[in-house]
C-alpha atoms as a PDB file:
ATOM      1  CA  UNK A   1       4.179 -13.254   4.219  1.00  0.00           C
ATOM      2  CA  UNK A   2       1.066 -11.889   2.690  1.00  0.00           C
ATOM      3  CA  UNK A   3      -1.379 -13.713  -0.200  1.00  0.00           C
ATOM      4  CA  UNK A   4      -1.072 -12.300  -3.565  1.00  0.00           C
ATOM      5  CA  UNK A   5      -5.114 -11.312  -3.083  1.00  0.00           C
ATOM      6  CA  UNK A   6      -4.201  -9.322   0.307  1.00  0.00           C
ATOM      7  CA  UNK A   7      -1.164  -7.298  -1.928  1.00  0.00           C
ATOM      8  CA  UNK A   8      -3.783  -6.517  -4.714  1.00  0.00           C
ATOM      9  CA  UNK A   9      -5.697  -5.410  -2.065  1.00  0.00           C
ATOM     10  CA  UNK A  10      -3.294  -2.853  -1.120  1.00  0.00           C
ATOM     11  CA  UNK A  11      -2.410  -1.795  -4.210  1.00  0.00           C
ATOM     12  CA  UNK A  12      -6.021  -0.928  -4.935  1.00  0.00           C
ATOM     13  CA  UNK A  13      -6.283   0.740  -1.416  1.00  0.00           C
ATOM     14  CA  UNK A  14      -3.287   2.821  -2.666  1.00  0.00           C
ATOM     15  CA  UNK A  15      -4.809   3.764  -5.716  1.00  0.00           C
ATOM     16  CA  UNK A  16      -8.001   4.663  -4.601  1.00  0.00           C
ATOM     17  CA  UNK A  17      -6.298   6.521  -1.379  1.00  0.00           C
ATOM     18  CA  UNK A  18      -5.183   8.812  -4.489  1.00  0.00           C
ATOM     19  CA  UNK A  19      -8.518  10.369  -4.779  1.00  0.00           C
ATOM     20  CA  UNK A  20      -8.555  11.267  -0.617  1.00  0.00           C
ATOM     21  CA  UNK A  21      -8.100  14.637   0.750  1.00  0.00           C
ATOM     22  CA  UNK A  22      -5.246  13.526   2.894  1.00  0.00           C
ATOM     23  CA  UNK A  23      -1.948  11.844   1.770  1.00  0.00           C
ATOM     24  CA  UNK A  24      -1.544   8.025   1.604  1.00  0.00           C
ATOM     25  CA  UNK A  25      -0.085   6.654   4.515  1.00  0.00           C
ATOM     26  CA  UNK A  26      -0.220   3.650   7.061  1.00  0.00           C
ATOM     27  CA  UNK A  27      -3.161   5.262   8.870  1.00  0.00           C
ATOM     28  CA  UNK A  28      -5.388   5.902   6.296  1.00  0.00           C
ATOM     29  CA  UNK A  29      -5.055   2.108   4.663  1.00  0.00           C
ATOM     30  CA  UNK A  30      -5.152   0.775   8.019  1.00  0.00           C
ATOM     31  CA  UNK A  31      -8.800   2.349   8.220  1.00  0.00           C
ATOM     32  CA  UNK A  32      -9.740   1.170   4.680  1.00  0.00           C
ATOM     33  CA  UNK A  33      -8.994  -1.888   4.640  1.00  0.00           C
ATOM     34  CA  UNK A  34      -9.844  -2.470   8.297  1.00  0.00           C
ATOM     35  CA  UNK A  35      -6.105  -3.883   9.669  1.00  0.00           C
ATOM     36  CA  UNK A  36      -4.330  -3.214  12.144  1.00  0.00           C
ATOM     37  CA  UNK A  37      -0.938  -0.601  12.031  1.00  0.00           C
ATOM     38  CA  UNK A  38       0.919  -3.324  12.625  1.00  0.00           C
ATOM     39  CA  UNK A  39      -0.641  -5.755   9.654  1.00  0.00           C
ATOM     40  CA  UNK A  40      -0.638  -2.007   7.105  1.00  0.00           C
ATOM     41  CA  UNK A  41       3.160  -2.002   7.950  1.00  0.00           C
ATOM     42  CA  UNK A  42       4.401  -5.526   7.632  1.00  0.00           C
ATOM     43  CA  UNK A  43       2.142  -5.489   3.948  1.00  0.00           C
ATOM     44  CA  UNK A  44       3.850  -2.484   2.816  1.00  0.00           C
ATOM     45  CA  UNK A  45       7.234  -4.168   3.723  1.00  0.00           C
ATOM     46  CA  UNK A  46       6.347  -6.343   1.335  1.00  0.00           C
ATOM     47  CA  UNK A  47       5.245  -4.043  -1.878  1.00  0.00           C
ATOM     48  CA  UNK A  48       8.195  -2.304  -0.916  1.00  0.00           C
ATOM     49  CA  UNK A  49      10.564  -5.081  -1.403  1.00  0.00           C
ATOM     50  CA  UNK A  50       8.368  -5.971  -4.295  1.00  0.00           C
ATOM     51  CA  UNK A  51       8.842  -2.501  -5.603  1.00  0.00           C
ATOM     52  CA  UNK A  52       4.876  -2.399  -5.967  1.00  0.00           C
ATOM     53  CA  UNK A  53       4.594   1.088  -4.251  1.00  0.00           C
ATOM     54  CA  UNK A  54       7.017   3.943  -3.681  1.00  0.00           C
ATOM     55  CA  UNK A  55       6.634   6.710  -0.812  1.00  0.00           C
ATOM     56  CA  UNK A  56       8.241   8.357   1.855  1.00  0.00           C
ATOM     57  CA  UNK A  57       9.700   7.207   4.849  1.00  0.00           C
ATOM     58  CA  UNK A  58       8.275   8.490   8.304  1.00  0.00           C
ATOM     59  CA  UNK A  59       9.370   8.262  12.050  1.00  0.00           C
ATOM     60  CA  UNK A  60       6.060   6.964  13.010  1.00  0.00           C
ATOM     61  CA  UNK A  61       5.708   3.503  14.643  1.00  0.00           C
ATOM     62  CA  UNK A  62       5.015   1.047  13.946  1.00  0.00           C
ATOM     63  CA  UNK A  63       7.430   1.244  11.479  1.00  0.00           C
ATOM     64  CA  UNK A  64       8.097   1.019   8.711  1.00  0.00           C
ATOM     65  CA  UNK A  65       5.828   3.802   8.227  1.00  0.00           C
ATOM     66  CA  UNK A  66       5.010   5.488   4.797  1.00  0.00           C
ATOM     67  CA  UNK A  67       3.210   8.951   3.471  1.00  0.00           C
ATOM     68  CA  UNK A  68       2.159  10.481   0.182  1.00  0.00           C
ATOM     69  CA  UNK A  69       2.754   6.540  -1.057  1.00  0.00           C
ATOM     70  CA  UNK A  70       1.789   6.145  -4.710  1.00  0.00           C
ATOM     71  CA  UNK A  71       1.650   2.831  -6.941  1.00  0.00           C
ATOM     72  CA  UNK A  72       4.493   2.099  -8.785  1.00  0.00           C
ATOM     73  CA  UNK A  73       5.012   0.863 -12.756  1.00  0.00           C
ATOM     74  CA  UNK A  74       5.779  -2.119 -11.359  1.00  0.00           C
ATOM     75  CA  UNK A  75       2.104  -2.002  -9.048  1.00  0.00           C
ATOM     76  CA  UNK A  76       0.857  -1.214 -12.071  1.00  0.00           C
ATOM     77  CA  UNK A  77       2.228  -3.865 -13.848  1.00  0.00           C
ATOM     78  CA  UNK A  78       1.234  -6.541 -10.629  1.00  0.00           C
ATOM     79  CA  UNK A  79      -2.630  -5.435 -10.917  1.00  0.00           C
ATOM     80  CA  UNK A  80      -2.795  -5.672 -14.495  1.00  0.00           C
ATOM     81  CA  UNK A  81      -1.203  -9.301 -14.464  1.00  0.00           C
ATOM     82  CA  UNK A  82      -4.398 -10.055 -12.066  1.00  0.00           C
ATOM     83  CA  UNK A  83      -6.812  -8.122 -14.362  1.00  0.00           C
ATOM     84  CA  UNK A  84      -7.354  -5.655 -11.942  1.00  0.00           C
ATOM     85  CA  UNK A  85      -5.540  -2.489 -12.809  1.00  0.00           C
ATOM     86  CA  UNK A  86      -7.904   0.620 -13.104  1.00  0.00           C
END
């Protein structure tokens, strides 16, 4: 189970990944926040079940893996109860 301060984390990773040149996905958190695959897809889990993000499913391991993921109202809603929503 993650810490609220690693989800906001990735929820900010997320929204900043919006302003790369390549699609959001487990790779390109992994490298900014500095995790492992393995940690980037048991977090996203997480906001998943938590409805914090929304993307799409990929066959890439390890799974579950995610691209073009995007914050959702409800992510929104998570970093602004935490004063942190851009």
């Amino acid at each position: 189970m993650t810490t609220d301060e690693q989800m906001v984390r990735l929820v900010e990773a997320v929204l900043d990944g919006g302003f790369a040149d390549r699609p959001v996905d487990n790779e390109l958190l992994a490298d900014a926040l500095h995790l492992s695959l393995a940690s980037v897809a048991s977090y996203l889990q997480e906001a998943n079940a938590r409805s914090l993000l929304s993307g799409e499913r990929a066959a890439r391991r390890p799974g579950p893996w995610y691209t073009n993921l995007e914050v959702s109202s409800q992510g929104h809603r998570f970093l602004a109860s935490r004063g942190t929503d851009a």
